[in-house]
N, C-alpha and C. Protein backbone atom coordinates (compact mmCIF):
# COMPACT_ATOMS: atom_id res chain seq x y z
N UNK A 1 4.61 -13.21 -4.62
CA UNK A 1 5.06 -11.83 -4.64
C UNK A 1 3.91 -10.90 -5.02
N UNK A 2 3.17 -11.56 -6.02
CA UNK A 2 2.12 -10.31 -5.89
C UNK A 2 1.12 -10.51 -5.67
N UNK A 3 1.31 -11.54 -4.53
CA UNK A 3 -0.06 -11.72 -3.45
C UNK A 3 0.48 -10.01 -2.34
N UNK A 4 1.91 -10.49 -2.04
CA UNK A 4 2.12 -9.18 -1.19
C UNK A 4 1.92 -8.18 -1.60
N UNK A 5 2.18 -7.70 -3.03
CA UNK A 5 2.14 -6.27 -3.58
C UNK A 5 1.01 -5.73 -3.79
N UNK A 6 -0.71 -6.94 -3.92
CA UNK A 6 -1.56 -6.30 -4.01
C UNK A 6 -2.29 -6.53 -2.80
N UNK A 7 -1.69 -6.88 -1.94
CA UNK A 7 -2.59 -6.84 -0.36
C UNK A 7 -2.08 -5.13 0.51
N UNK A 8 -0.51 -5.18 0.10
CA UNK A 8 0.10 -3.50 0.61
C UNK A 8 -0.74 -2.48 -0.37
N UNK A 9 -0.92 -2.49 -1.23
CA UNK A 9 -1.76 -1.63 -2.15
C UNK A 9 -3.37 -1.33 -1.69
N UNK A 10 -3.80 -2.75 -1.26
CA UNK A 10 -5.26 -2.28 -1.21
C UNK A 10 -5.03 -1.91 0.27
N UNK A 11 -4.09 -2.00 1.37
CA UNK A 11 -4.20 -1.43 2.34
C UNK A 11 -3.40 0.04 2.74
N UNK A 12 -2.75 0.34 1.26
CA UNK A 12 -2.42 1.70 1.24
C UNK A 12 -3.38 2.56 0.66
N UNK A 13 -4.88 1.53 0.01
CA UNK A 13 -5.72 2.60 -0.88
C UNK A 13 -7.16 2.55 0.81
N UNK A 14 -6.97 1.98 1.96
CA UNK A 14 -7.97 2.03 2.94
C UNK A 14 -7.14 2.87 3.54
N UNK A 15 -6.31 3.41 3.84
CA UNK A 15 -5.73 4.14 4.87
C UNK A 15 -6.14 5.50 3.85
N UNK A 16 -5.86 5.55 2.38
CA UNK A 16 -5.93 6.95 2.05
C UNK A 16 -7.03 7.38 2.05
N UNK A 17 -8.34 6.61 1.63
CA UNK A 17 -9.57 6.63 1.45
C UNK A 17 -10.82 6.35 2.67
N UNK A 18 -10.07 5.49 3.72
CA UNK A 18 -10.87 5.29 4.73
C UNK A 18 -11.54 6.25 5.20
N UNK A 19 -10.95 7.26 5.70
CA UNK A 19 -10.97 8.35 6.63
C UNK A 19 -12.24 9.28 5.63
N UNK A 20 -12.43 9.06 4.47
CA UNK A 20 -13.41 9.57 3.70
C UNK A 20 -15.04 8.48 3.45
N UNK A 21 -14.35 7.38 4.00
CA UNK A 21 -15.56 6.27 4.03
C UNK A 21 -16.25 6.11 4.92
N UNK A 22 -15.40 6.53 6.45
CA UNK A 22 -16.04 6.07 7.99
C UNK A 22 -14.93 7.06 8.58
N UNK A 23 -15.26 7.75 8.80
CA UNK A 23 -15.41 8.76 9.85
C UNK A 23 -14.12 8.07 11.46
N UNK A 24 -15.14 6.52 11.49
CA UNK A 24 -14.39 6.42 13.07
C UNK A 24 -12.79 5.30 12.45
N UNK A 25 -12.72 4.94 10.68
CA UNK A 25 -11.32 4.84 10.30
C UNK A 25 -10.31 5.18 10.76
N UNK A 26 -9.41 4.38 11.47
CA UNK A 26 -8.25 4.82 12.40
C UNK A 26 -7.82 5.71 11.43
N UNK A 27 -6.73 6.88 11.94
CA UNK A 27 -6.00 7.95 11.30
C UNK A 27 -4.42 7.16 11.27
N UNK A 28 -3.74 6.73 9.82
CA UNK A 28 -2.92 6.01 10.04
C UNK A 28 -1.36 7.11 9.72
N UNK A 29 -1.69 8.35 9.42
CA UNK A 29 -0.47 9.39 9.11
C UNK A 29 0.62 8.87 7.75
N UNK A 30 1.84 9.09 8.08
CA UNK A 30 2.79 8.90 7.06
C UNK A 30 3.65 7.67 6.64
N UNK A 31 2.74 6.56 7.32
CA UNK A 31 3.39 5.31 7.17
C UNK A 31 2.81 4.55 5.92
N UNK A 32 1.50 5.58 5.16
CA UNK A 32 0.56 5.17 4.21
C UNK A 32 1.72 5.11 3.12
N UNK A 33 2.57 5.90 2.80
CA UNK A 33 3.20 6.71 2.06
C UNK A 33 4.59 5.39 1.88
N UNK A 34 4.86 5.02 3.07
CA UNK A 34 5.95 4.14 3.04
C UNK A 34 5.45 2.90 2.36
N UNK A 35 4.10 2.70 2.72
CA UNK A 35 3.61 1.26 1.94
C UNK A 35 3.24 1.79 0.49
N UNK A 36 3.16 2.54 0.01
CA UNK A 36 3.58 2.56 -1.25
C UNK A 36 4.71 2.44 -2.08
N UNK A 37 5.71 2.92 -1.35
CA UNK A 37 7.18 3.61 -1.86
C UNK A 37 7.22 1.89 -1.91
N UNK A 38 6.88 0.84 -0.69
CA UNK A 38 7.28 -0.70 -0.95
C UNK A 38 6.54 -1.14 -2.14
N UNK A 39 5.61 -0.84 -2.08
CA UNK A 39 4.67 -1.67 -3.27
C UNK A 39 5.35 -0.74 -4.66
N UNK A 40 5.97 0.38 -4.77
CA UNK A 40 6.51 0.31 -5.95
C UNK A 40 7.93 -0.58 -6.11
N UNK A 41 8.85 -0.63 -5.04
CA UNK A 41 9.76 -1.24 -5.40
C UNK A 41 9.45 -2.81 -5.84
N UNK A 42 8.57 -3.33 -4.86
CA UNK A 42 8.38 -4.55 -5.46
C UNK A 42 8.11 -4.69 -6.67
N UNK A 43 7.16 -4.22 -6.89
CA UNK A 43 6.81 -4.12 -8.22
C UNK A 43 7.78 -3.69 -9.52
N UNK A 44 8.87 -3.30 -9.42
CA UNK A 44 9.84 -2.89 -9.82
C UNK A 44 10.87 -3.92 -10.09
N UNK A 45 11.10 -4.67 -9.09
CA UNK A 45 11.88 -5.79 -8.83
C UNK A 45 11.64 -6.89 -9.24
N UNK A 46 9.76 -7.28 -9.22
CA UNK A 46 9.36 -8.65 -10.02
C UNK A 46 9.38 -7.97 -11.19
N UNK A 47 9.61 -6.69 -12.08
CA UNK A 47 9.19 -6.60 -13.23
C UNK A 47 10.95 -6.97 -13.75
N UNK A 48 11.69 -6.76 -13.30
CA UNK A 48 13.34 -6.74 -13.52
C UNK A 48 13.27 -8.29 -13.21
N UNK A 49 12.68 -8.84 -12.55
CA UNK A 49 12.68 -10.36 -12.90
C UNK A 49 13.76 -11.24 -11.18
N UNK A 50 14.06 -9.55 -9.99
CA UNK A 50 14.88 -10.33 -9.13
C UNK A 50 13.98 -10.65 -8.03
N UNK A 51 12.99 -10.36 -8.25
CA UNK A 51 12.03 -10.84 -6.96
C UNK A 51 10.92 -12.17 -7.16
């Protein structure tokens, strides 16, 4: 479980940051936003102990 939560994290921190690193960084819009909202619930859920 938090192999997944910190692989969505570091690829929600390249989508926010990419575009400031490399220029030709795909533009990934508002789906950055959704992989967070997951990586908090998970994280939420192994801390409550149901994941």
């Amino acid at each position: 479980m938090w192999t997944i939560i910190l692989i969505l994290f570091i690829l929600w921190l390249l989508g926010f940051f990419g575009g400031r690193i490399s220029p030709r960084f795909p533009r990934t819009g508002s789906w950055i936003h959704v992989l967070i909202v997951i990586v908090v619930i998970l994280v939420i859920l192994k801390l409550l102990g149901i994941g």
